[in-house]
PDB file of N, CA and C in Angstrom:
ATOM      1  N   UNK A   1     -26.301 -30.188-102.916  1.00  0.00           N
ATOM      2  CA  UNK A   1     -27.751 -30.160-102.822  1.00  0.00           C
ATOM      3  C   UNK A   1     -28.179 -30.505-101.398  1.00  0.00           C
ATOM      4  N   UNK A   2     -29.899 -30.361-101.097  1.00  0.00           N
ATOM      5  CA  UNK A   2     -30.108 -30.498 -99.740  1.00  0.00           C
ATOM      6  C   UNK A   2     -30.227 -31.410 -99.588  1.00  0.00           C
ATOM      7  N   UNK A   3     -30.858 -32.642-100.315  1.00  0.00           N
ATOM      8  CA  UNK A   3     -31.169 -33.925-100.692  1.00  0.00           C
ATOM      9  C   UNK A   3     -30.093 -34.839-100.352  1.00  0.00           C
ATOM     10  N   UNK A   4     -29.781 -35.518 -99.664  1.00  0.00           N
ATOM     11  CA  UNK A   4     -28.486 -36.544 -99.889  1.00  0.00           C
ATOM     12  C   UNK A   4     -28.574 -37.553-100.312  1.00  0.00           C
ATOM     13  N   UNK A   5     -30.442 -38.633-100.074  1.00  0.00           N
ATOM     14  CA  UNK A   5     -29.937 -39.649-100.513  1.00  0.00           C
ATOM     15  C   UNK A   5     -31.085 -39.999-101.560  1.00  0.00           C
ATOM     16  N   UNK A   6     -32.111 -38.748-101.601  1.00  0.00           N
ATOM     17  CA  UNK A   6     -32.629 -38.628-102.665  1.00  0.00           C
ATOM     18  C   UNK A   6     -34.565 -39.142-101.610  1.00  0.00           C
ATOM     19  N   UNK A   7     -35.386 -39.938-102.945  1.00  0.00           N
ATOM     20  CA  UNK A   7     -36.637 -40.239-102.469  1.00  0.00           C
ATOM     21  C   UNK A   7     -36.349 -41.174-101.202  1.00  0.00           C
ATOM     22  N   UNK A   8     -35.748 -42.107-101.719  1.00  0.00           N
ATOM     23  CA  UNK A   8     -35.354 -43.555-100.975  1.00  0.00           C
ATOM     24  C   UNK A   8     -35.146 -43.103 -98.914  1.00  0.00           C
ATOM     25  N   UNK A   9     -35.021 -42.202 -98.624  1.00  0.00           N
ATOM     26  CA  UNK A   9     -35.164 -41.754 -97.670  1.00  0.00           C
ATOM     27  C   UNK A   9     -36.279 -41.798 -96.908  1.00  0.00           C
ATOM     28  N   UNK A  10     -36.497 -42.319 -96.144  1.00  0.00           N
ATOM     29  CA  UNK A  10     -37.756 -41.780 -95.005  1.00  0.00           C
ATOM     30  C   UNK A  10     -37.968 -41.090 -94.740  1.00  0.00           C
ATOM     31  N   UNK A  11     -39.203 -40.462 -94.452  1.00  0.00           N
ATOM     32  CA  UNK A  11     -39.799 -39.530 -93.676  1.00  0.00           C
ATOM     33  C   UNK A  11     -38.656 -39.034 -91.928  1.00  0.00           C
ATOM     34  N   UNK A  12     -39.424 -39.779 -91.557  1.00  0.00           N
ATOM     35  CA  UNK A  12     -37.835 -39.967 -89.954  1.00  0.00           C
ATOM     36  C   UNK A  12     -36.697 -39.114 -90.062  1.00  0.00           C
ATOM     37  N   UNK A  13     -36.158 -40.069 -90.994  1.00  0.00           N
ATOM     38  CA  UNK A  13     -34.590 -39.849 -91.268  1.00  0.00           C
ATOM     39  C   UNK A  13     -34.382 -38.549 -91.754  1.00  0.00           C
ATOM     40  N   UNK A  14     -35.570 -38.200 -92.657  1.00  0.00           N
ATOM     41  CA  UNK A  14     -35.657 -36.770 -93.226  1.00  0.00           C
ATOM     42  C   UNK A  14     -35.173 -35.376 -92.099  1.00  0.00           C
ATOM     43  N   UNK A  15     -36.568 -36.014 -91.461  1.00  0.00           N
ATOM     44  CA  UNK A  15     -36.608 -34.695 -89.940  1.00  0.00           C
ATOM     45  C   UNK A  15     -35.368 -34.499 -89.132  1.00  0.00           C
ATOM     46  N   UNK A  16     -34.684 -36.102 -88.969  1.00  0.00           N
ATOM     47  CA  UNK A  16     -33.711 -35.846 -88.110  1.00  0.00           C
ATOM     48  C   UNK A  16     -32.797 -35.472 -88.489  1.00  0.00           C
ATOM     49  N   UNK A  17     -32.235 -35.503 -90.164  1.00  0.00           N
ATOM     50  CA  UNK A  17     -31.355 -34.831 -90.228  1.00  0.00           C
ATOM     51  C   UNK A  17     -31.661 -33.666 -90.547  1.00  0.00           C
ATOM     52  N   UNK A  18     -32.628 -33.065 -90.963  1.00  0.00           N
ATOM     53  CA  UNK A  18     -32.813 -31.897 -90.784  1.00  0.00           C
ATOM     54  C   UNK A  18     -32.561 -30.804 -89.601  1.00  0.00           C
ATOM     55  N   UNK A  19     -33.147 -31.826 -88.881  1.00  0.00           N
ATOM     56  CA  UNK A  19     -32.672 -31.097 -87.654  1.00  0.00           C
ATOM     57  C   UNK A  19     -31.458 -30.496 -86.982  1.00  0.00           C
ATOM     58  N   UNK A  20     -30.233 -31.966 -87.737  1.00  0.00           N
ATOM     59  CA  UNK A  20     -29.311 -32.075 -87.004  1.00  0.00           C
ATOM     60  C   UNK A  20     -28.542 -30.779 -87.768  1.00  0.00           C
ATOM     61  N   UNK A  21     -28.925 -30.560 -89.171  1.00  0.00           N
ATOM     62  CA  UNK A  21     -28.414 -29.360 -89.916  1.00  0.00           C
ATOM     63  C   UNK A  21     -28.750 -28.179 -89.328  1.00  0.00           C
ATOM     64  N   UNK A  22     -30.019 -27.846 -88.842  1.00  0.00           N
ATOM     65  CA  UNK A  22     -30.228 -26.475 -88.198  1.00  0.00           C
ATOM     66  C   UNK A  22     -29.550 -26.693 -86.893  1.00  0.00           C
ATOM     67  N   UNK A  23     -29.694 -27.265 -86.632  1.00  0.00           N
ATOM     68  CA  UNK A  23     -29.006 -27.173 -85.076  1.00  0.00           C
ATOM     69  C   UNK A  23     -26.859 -26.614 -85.570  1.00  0.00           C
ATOM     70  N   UNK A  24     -26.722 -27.633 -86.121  1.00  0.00           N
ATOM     71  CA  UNK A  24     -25.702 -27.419 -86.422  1.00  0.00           C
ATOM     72  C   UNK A  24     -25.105 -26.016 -87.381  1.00  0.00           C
ATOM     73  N   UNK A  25     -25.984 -25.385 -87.671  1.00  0.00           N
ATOM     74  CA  UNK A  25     -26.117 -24.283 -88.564  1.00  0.00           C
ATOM     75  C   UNK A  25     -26.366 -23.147 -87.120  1.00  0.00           C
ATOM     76  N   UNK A  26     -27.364 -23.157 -86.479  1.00  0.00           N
ATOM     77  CA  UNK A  26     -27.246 -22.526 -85.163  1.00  0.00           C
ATOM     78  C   UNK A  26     -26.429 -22.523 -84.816  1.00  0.00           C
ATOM     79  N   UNK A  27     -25.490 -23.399 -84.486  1.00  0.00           N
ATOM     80  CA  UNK A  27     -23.853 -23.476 -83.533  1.00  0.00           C
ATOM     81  C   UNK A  27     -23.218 -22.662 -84.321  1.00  0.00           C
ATOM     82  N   UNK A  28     -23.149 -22.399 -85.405  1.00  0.00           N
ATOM     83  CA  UNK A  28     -22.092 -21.981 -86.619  1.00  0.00           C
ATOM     84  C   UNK A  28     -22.297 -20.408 -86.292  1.00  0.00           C
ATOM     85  N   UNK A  29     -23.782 -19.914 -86.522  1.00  0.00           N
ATOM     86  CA  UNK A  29     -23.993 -18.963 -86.177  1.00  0.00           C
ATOM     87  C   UNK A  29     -23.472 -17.947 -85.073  1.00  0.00           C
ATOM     88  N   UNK A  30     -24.073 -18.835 -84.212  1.00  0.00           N
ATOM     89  CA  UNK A  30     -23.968 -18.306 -82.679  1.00  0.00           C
ATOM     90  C   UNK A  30     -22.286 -18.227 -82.477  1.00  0.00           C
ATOM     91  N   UNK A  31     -21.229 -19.256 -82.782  1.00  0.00           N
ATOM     92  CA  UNK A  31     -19.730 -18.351 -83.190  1.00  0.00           C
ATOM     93  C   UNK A  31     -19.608 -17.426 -83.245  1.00  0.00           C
ATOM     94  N   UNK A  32     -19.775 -17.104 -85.115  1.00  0.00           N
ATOM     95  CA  UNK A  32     -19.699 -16.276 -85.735  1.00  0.00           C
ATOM     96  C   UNK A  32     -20.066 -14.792 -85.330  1.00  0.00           C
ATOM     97  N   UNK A  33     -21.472 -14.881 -84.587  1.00  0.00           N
ATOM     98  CA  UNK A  33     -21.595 -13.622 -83.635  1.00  0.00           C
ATOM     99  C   UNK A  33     -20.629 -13.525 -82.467  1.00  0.00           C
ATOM    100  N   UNK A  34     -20.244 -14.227 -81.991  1.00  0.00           N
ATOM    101  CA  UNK A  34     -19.565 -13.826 -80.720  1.00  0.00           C
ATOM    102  C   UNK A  34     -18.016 -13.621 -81.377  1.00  0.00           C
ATOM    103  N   UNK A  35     -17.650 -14.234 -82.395  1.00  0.00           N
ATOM    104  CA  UNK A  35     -16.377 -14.075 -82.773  1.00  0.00           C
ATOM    105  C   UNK A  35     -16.386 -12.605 -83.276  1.00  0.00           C
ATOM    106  N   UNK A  36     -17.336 -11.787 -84.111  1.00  0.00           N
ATOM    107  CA  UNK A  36     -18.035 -10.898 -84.673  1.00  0.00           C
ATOM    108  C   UNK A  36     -17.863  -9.786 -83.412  1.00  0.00           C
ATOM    109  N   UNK A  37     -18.242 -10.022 -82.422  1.00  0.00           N
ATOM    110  CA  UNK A  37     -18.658  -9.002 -81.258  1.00  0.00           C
ATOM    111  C   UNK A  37     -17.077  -8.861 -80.769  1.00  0.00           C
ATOM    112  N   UNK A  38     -16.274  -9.866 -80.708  1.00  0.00           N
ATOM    113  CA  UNK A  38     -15.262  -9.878 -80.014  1.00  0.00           C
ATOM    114  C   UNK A  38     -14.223  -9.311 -80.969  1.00  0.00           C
ATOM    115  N   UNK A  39     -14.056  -9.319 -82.143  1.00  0.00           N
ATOM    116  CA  UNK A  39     -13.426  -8.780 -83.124  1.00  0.00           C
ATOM    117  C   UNK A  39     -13.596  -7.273 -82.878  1.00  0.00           C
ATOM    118  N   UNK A  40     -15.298  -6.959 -83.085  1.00  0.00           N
ATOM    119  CA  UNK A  40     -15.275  -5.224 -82.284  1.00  0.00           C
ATOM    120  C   UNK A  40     -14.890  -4.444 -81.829  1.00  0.00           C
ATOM    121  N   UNK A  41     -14.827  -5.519 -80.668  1.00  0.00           N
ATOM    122  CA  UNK A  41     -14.392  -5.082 -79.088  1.00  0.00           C
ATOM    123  C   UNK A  41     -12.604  -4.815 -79.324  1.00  0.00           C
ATOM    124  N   UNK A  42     -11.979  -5.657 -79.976  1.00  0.00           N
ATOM    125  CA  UNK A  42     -10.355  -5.442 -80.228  1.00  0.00           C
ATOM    126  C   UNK A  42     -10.114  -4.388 -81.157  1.00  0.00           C
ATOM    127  N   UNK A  43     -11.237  -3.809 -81.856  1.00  0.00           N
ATOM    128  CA  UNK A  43     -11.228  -2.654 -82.871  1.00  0.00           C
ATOM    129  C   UNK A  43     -11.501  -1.583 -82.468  1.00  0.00           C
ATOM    130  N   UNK A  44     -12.113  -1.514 -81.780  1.00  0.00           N
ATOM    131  CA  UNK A  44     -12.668  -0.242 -80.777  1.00  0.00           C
ATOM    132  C   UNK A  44     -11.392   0.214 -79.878  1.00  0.00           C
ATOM    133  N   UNK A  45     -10.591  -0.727 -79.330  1.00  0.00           N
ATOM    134  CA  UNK A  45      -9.604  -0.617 -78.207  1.00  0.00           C
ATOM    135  C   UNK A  45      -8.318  -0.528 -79.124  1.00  0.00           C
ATOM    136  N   UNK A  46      -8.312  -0.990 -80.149  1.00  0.00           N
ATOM    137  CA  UNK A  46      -7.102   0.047 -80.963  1.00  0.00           C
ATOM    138  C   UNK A  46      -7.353   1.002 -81.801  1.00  0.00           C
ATOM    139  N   UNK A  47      -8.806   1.489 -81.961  1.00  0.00           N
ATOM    140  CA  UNK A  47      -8.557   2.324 -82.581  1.00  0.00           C
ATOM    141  C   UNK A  47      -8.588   4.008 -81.476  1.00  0.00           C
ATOM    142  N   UNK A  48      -8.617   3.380 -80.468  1.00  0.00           N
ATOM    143  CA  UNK A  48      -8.550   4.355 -79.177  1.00  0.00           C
ATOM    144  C   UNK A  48      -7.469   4.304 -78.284  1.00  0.00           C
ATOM    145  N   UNK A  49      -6.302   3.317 -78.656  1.00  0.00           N
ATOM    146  CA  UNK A  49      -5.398   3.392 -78.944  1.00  0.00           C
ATOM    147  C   UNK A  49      -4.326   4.029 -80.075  1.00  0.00           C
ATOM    148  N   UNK A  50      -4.603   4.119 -81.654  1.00  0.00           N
ATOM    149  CA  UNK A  50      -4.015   5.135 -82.518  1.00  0.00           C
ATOM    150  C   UNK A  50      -4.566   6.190 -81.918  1.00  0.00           C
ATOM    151  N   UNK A  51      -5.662   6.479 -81.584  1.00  0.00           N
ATOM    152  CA  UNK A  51      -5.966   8.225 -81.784  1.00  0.00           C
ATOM    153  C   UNK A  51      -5.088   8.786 -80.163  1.00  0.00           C
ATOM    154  N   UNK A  52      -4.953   7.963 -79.578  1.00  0.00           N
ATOM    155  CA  UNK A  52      -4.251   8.437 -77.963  1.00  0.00           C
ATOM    156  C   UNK A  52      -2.037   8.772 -79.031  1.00  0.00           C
ATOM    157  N   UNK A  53      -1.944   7.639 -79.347  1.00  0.00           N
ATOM    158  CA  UNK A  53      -1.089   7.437 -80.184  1.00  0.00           C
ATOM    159  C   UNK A  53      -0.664   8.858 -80.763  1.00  0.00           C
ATOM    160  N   UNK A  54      -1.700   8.966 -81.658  1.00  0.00           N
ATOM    161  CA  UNK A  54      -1.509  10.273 -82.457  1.00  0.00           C
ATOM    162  C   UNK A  54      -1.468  11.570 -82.174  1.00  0.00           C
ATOM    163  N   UNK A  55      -2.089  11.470 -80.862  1.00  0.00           N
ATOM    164  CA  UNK A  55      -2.277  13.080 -79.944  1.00  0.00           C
ATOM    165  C   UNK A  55      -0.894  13.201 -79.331  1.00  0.00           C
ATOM    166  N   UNK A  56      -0.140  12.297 -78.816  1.00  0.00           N
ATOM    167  CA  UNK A  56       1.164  11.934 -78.095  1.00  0.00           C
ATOM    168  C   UNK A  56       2.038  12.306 -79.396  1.00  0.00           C
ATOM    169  N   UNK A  57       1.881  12.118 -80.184  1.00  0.00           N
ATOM    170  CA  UNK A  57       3.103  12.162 -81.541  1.00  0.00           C
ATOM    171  C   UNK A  57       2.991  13.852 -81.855  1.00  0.00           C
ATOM    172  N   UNK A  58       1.712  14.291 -81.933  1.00  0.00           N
ATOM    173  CA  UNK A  58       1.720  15.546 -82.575  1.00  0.00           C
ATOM    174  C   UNK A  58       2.057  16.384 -81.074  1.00  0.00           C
ATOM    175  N   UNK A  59       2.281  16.196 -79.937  1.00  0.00           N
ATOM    176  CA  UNK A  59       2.454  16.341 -78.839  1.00  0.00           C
ATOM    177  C   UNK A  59       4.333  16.542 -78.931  1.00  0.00           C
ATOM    178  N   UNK A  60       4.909  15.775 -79.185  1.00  0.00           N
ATOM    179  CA  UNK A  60       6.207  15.355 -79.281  1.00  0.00           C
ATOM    180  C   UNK A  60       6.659  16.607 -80.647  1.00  0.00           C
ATOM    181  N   UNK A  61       6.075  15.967 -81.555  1.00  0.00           N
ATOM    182  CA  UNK A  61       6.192  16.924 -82.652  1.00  0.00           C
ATOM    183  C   UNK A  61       6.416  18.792 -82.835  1.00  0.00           C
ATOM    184  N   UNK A  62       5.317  19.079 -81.724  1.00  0.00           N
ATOM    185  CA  UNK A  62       5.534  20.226 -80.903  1.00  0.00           C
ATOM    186  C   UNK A  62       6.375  20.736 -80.442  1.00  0.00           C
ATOM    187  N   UNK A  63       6.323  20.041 -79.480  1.00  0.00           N
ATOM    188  CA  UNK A  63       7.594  20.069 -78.527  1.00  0.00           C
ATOM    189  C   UNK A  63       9.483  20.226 -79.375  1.00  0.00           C
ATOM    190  N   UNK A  64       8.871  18.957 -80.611  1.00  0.00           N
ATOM    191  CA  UNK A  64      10.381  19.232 -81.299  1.00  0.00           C
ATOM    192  C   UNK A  64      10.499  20.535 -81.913  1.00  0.00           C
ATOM    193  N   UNK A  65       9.419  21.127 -82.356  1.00  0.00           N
ATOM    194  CA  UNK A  65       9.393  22.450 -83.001  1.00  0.00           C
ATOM    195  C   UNK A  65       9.872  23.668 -82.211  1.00  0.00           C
ATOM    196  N   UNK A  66       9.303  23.404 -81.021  1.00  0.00           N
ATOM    197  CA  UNK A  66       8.999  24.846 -80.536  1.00  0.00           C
ATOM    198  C   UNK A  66       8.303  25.586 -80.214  1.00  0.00           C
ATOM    199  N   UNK A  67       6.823  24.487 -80.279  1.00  0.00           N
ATOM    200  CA  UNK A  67       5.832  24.927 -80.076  1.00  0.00           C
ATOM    201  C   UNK A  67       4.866  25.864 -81.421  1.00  0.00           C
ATOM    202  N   UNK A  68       6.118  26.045 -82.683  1.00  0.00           N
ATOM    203  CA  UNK A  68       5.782  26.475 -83.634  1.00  0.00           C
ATOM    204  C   UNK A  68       5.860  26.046 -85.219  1.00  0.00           C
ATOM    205  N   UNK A  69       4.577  25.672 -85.797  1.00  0.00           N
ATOM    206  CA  UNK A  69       4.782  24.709 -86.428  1.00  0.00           C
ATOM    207  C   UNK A  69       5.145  24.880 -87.732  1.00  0.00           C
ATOM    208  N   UNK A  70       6.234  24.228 -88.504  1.00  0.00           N
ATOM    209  CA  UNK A  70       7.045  24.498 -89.776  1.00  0.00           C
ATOM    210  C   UNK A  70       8.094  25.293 -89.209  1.00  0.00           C
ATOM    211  N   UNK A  71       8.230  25.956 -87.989  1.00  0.00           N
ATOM    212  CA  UNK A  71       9.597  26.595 -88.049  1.00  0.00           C
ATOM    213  C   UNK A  71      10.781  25.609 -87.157  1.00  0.00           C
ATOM    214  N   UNK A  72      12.159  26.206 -87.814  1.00  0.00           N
ATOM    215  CA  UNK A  72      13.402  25.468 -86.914  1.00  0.00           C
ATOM    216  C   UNK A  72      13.826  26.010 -86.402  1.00  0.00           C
ATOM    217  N   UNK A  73      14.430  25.304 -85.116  1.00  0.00           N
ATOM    218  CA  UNK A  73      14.610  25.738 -83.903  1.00  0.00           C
ATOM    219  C   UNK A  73      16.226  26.871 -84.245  1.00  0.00           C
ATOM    220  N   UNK A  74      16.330  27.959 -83.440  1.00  0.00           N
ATOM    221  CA  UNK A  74      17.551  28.655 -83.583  1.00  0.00           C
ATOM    222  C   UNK A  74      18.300  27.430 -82.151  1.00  0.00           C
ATOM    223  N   UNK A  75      19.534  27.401 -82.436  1.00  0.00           N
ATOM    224  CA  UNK A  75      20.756  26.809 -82.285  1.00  0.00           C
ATOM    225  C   UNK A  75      20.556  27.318 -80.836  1.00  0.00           C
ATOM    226  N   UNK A  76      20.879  28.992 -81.514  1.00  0.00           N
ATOM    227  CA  UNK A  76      21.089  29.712 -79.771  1.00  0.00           C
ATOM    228  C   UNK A  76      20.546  30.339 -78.862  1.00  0.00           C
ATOM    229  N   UNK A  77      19.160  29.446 -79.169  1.00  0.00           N
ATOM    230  CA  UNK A  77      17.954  29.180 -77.958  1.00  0.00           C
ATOM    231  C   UNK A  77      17.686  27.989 -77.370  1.00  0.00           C
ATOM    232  N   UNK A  78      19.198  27.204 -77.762  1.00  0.00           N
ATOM    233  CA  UNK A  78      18.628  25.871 -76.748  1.00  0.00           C
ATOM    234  C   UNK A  78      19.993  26.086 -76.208  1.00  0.00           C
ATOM    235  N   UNK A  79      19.651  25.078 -74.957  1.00  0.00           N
ATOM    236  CA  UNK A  79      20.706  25.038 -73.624  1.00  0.00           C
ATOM    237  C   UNK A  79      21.683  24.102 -74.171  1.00  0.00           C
ATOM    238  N   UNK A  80      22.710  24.446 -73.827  1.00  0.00           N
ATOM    239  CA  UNK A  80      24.358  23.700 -74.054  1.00  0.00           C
ATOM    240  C   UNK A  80      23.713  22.745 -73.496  1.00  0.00           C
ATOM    241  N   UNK A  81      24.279  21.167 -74.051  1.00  0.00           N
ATOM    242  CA  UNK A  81      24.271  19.946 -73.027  1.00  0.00           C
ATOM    243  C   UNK A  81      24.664  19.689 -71.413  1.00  0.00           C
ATOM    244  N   UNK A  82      25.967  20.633 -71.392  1.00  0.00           N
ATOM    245  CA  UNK A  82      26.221  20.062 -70.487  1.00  0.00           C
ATOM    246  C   UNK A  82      25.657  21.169 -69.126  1.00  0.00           C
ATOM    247  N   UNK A  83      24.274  21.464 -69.379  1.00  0.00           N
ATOM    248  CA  UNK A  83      23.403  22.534 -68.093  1.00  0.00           C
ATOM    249  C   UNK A  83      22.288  21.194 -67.790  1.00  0.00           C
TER     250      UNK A  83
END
């Protein structure tokens, strides 16, 4: 409850801890956004990271094909190792 120590409380004592709750509820906040913004910011930069990721793979992928996709490579169209 918001109440802690009930009527028996003063007026005073009321405000100040009131206060000391919003204030302290502000701090909590003001975190939470910046932790919030900064979380973003690390989401944004990997997810632009997978998609670089993924262009490089289907890139590779290519390349393993042949440039043609679903088919396998003939044997005796690639270069002996030792050229």
């Amino acid at each position: 409850m918001w109440l802690r120590d009930g009527p028996s409380r003063q007026a005073g004592e009321c405000a100040v801890d009131d206060q000391e709750r919003l204030a302290d509820l502000e701090t909590k906040l003001t975190f939470q956004e910046a932790t919030s913004d900064s979380l973003s910011e690390v989401l944004l930069g990997l997810q632009a990271r997978v998609e670089l990721l993924e262009k490089r793979l289907l890139q590779l992928e290519s390349r393993a094909s042949g440039g043609q996709e679903g088919a396998e490579r003939d044997p005796l169209d690639e270069r002996p190792p030792h050229y």
